[in-house]
Protein backbone atom coordinates (compact mmCIF):
# COMPACT_ATOMS: atom_id res chain seq x y z
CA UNK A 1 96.60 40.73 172.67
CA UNK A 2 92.81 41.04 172.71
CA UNK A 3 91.40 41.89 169.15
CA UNK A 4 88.43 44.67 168.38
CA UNK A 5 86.61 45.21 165.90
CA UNK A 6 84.87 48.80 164.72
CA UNK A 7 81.96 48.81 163.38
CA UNK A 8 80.74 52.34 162.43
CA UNK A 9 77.90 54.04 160.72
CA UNK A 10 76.49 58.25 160.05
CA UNK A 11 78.84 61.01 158.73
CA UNK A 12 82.61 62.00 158.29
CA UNK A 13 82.65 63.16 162.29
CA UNK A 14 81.59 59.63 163.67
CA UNK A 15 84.30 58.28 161.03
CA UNK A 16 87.11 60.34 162.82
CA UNK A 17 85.89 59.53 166.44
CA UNK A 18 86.27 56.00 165.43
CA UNK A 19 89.56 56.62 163.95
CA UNK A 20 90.41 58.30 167.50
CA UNK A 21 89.06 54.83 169.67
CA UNK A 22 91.24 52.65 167.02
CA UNK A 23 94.40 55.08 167.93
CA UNK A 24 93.61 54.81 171.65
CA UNK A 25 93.27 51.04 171.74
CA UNK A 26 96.11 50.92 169.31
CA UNK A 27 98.66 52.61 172.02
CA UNK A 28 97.68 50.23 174.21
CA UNK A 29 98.22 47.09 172.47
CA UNK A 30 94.83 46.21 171.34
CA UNK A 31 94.99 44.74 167.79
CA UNK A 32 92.09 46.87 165.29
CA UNK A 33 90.91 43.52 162.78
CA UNK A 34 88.65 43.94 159.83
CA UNK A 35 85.65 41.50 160.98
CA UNK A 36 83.47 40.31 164.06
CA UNK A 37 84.14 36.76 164.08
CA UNK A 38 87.69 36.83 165.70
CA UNK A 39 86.71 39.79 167.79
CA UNK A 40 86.92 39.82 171.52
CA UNK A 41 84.86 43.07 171.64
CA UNK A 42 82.85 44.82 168.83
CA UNK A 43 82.76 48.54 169.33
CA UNK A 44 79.93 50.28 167.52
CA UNK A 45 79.82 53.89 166.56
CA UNK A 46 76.61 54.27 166.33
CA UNK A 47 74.69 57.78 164.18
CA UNK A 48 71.04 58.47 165.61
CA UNK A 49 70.13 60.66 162.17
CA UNK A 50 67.62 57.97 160.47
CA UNK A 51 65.42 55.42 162.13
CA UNK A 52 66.65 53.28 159.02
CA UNK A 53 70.07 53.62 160.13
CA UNK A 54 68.79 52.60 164.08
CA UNK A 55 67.40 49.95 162.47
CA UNK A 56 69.84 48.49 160.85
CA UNK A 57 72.18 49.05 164.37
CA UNK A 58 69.65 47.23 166.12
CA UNK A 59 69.77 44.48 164.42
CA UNK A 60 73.37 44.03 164.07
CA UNK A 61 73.23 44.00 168.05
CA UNK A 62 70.89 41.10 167.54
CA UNK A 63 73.19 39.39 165.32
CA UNK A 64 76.21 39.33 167.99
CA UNK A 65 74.40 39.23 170.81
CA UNK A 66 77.23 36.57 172.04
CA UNK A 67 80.47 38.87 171.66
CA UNK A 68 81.12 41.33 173.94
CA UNK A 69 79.43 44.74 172.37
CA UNK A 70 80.56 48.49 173.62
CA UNK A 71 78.12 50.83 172.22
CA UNK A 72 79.15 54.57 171.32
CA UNK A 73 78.18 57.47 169.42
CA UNK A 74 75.10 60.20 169.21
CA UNK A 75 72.42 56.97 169.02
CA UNK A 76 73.23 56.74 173.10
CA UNK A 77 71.56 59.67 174.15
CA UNK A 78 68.92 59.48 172.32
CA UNK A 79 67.40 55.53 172.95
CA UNK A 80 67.75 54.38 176.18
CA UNK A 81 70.33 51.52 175.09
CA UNK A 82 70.78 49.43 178.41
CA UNK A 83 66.73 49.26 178.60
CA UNK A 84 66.47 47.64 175.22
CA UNK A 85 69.60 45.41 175.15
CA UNK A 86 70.58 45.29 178.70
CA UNK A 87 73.30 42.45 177.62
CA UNK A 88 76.01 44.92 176.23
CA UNK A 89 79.05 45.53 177.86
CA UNK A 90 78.80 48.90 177.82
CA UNK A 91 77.98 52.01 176.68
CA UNK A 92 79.54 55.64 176.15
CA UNK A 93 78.27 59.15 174.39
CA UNK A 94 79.98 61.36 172.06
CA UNK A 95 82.05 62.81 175.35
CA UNK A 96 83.58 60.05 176.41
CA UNK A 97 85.64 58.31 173.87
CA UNK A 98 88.74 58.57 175.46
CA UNK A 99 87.04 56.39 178.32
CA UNK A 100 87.26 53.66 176.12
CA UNK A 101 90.22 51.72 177.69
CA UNK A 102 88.07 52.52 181.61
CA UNK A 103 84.96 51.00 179.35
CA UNK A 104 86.58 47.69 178.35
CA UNK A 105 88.61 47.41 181.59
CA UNK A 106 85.68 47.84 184.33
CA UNK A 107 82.51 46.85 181.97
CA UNK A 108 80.46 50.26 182.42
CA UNK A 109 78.97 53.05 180.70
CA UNK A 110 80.38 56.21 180.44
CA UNK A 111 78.28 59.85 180.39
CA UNK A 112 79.94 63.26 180.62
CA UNK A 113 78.57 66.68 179.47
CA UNK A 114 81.62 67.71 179.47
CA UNK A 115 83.60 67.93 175.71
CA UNK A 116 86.57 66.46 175.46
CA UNK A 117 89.87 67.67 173.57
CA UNK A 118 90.62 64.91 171.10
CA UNK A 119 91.95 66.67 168.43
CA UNK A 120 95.51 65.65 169.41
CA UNK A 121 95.21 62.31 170.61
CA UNK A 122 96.64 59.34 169.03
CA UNK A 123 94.44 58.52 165.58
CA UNK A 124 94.59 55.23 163.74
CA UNK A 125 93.89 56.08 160.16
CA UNK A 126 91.03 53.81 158.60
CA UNK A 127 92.25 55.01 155.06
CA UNK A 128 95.66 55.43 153.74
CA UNK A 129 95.38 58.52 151.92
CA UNK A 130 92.92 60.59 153.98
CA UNK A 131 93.21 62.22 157.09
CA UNK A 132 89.58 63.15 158.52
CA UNK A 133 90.07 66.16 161.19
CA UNK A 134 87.34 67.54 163.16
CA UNK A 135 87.78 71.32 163.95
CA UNK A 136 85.10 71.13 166.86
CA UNK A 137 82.53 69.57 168.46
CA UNK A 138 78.63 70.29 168.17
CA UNK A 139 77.05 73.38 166.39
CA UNK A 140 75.05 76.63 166.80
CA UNK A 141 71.83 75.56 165.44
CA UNK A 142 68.53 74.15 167.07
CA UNK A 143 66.88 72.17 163.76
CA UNK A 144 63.77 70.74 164.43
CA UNK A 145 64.41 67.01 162.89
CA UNK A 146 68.18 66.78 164.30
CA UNK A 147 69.00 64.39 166.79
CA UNK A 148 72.55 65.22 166.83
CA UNK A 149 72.66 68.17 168.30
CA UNK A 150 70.65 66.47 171.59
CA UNK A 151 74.15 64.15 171.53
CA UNK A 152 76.35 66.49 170.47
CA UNK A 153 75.28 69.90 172.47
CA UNK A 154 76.63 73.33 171.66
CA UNK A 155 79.52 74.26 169.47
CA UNK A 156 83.02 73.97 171.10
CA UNK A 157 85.82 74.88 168.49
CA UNK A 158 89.28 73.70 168.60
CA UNK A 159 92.29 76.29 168.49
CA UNK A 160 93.74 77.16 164.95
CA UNK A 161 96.87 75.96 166.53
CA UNK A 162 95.86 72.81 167.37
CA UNK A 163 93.99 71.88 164.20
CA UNK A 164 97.20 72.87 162.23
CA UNK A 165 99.63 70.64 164.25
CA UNK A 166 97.13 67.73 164.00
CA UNK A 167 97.47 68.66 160.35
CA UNK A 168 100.92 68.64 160.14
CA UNK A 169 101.38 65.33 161.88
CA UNK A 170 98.69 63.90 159.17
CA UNK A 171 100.91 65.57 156.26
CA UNK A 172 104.26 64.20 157.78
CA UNK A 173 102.85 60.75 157.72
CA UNK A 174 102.08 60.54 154.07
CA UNK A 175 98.36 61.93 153.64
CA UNK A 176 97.51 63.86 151.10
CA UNK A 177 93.72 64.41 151.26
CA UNK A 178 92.81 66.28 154.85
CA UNK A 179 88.91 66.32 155.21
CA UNK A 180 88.50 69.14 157.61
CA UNK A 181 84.76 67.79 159.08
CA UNK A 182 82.30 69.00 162.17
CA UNK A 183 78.35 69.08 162.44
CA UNK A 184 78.81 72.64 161.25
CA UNK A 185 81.78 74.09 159.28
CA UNK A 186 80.03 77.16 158.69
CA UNK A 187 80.10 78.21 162.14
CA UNK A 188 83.19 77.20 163.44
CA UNK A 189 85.45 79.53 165.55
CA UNK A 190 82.35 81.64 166.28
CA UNK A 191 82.72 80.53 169.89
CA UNK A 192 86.45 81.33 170.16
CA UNK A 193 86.25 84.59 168.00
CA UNK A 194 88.04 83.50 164.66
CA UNK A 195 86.27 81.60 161.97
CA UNK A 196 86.45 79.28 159.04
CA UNK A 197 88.67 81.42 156.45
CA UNK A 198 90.72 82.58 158.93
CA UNK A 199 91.81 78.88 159.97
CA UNK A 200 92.11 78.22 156.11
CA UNK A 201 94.64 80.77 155.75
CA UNK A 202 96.58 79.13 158.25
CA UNK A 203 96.88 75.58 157.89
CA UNK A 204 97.07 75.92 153.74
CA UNK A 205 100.83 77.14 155.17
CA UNK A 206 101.70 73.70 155.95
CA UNK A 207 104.15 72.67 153.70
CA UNK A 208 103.71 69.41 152.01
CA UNK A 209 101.23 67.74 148.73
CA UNK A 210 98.47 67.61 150.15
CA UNK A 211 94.72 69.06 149.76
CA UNK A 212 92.14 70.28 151.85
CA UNK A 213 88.35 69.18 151.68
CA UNK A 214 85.68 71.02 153.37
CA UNK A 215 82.56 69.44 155.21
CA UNK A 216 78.94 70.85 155.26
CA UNK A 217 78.41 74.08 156.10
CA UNK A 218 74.80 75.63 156.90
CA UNK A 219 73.99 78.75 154.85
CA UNK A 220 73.43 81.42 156.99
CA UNK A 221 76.65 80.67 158.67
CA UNK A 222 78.52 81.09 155.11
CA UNK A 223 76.57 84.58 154.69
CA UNK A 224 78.36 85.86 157.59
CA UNK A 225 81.66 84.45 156.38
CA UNK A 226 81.65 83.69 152.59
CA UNK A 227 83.71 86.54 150.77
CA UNK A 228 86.36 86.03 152.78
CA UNK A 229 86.06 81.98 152.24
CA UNK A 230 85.59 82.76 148.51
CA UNK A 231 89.09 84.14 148.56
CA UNK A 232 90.64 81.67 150.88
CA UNK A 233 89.42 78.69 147.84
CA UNK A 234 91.69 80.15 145.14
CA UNK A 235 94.17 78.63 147.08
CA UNK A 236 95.53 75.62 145.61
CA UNK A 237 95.50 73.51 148.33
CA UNK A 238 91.75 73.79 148.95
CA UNK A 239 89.64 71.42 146.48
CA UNK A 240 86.84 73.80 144.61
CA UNK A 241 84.26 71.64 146.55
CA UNK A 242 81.22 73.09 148.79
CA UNK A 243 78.75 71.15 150.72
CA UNK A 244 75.35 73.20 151.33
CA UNK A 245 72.50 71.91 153.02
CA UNK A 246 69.31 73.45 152.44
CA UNK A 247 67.01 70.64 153.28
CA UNK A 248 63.91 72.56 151.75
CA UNK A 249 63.06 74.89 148.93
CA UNK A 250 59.95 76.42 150.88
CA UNK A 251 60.44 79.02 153.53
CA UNK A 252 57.65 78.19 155.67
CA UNK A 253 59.01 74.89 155.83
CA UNK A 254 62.59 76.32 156.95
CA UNK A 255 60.95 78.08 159.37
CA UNK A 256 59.32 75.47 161.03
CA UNK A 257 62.60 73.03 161.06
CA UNK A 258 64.15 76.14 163.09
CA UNK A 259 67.05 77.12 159.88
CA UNK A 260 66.72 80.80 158.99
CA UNK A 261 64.22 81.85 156.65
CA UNK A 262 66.47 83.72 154.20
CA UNK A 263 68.37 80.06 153.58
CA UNK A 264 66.80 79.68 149.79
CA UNK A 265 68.21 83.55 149.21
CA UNK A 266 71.44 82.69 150.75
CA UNK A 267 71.80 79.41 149.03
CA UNK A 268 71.19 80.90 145.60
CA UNK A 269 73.82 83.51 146.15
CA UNK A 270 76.65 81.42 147.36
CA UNK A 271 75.83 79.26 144.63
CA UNK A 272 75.76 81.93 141.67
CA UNK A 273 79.04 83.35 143.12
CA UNK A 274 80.61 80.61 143.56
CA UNK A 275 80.19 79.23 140.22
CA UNK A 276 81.02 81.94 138.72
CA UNK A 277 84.59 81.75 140.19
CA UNK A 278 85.53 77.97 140.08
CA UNK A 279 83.02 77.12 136.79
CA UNK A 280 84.49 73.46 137.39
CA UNK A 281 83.73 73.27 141.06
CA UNK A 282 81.50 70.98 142.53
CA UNK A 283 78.68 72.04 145.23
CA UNK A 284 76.61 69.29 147.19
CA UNK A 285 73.64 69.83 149.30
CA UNK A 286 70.93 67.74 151.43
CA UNK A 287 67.31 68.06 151.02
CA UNK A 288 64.70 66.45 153.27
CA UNK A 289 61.86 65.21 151.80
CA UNK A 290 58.20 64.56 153.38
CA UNK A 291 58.86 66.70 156.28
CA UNK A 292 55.54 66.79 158.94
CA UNK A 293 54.33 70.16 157.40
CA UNK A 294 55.44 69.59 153.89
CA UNK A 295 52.34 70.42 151.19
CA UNK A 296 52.52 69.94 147.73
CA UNK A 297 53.52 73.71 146.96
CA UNK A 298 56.18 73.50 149.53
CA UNK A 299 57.83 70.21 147.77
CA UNK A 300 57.18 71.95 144.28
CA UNK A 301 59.58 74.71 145.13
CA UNK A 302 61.73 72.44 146.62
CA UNK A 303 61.68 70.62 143.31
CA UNK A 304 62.19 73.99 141.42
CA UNK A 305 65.28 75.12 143.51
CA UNK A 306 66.73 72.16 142.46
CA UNK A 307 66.48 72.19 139.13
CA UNK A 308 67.48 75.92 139.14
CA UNK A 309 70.57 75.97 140.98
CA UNK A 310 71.46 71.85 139.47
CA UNK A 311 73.97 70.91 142.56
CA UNK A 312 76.35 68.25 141.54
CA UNK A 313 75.70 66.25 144.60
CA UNK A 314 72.27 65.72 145.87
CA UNK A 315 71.88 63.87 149.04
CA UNK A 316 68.22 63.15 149.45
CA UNK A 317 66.96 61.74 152.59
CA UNK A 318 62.96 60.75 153.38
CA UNK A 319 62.04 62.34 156.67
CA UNK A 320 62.12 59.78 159.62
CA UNK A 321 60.85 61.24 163.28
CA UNK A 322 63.51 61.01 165.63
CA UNK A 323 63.50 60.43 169.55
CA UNK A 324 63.19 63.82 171.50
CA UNK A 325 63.12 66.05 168.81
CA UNK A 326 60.60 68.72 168.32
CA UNK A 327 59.80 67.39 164.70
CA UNK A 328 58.83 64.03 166.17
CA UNK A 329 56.02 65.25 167.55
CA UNK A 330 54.67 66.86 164.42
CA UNK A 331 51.46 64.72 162.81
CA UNK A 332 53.60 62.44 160.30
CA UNK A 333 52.75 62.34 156.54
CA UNK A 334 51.94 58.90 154.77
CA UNK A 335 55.06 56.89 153.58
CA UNK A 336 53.63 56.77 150.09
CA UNK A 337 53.75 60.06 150.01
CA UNK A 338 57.04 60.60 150.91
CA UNK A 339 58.21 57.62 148.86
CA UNK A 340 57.02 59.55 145.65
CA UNK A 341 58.23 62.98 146.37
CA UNK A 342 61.80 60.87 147.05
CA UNK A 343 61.50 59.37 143.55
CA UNK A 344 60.53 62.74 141.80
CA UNK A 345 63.44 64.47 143.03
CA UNK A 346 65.49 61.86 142.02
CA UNK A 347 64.26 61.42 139.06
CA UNK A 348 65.07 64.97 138.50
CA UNK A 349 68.77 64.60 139.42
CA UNK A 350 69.56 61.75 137.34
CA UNK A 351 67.86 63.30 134.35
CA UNK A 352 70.62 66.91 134.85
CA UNK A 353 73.08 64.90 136.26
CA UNK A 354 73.72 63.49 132.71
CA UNK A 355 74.30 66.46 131.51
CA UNK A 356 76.89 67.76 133.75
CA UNK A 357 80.03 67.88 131.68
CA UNK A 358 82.30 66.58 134.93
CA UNK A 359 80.14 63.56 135.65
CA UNK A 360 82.80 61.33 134.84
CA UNK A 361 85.15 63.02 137.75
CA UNK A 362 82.46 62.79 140.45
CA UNK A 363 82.46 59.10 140.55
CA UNK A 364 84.85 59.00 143.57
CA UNK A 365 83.92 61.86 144.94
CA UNK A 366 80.42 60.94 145.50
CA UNK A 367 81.49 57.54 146.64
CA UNK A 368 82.73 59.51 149.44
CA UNK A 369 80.51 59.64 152.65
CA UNK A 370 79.66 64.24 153.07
């Protein structure tokens, strides 16, 4: 029985695709162990959203340049792979994970622009209480700085039907936290004319102990969407939690990453009404930092929509130009610069943070990759 090991890095989506290779190789007696050095192939799923994270990938390619490496995920169509390590053993995108067992079987790389259906297909769980399904595949939205959309393409949503069965089998097995997860929860079903509360409403049926998490959603999605959502979270099944992204406080800067202007408006209002009904929920959001254009007065309102709205979760990333995106092509700012406006806004977050009564509950949650 020939042993692999998974090695994966980026979000809750790249998580669940991993979880889908591990099922795959799983049915077809491959054993899934927990380290490299008794592996006869290393599969990485690699994310393409930081250069730190390429980085780091890089180098771990370095490091076991001996074993027999398979290379997957949204970093493969955005760095010519083969070029730089023309050693691996092959190499797949985002479309062709089901390949895997062709992959390891005829050492080749695999390409498709075509999606594939996965959400039914055999999943090995990497954790024993949480079932991570993704609802669809790519997103709506053309952001300047995002690399994952050039792996991940256009939005194709899964049927209601299908989500709920794949929820149904997670339930039946035991799980009790279901992490619903896509580049874009905000949008989904806009391609197949439903949408996010209406797939709620369905698969909070399922009988069982269990709860539902939500992933990110982009704001101007929720606008469309969000009274009826609000309603759907007073179920009991759905945990009072809300991922945001807004990424920047400054319109102009919005503008120029390609998000809708009116995001700060929309953000503040799904916020304010949102609190108002669960005043013990939690709401997260992402803000970029140091982006090409970014002035002073653009960070300063970033810095002041923060410490308005006080989100319990505050992902905070330094701006790193990726390959072929629009953004990278912008005249860069300093690192020092960057570096400081990072540790300002941070420095504002741990300073409210301490004040948040429900600090003590957040502990796992932020522990949690969103």
């Amino acid at each position: 029985m020939k042993k692999v090991f998974i090695k994966i890095y980026g979000c809750q989506a790249n998580i669940a695709d991993s979880e889908t290779i591990s099922g795959i190789l799983k049915e077809n007696n491959f054993e899934i162990i927990d380290n490299e050095k008794d592996a006869d192939f290393i599969i990485i799923n690699s994310c393409s959203v930081k250069n730190k994270t390429q980085s780091k990938i890089f180098d771990y390619i370095k490091k076991n340049k001996n074993k027999k490496i398979i290379v997957g995920g949204c970093l493969t169509k955005t760095v010519d792979l083969r070029k730089k390590f023309p050693e691996l053993y092959g190499i797949f995108d985002t479309n062709s994970i089901t390949q895997i067992l062709n992959i390891i079987k005829n050492k080749k790389d695999i390409f498709s622009d075509e999606k594939e259906n996965r959400i039914l297909v055999p999943v090995g769980r990497a954790k024993k209480e949480i079932a991570i399904i993704n609802i669809s595949q790519g997103c709506l939205n053309n952001c300047s700085f995002c690399a994952t959309k050039l792996a991940r393409g256009n939005l194709n949503s899964y049927r209601i039907g299908e989500i709920k069965r794949a929820i149904e089998n997670a339930v039946k097995e035991g799980y009790k936290g279901i992490y619903l997860t896509s580049q874009d929860n905000g949008c989904y079903g806009f391609d197949i004319i439903t949408n996010l509360p209406e797939l709620l409403q369905e698969i909070s049926s399922v009988e069982g102990e269990f709860i539902i998490r939500l992933g990110m959603m982009n704001p101007w999605h929720l606008r469309e969407i969000f009274p009826k959502l609000l309603e759907t979270y007073e179920n009991k099944k759905i945990m009072k939690f809300i991922h945001i992204p807004i990424q920047s406080g400054s319109e102009k800067v919005l503008r120029d990453m390609g998000r809708n202007e009116e995001s700060v408006k929309i953000f503040k209002k799904i916020i304010s009404e949102f609190r108002k009904k669960f005043p013990d929920g939690t709401i997260a959001t992402d803000v970029i930092v140091g982006y090409p254009i970014e002035t002073e007065e653009d960070f300063k309102k970033t810095y002041e929509l923060i410490s308005e709205t006080k989100p319990e979760v505050l992902n905070i990333s330094k701006f790193s130009p990726r390959p072929k995106t629009r953004a990278s092509k912008l005249k860069q700012l300093p690192s020092e610069i960057i570096k400081k406006r990072a540790k300002v806004l941070n420095d504002l977050y741990k300073d409210y943070i301490k004040k948040v009564e429900k600090r003590k509950s957040l502990g796992k949650l932020i522990s949690e990759e969103i």
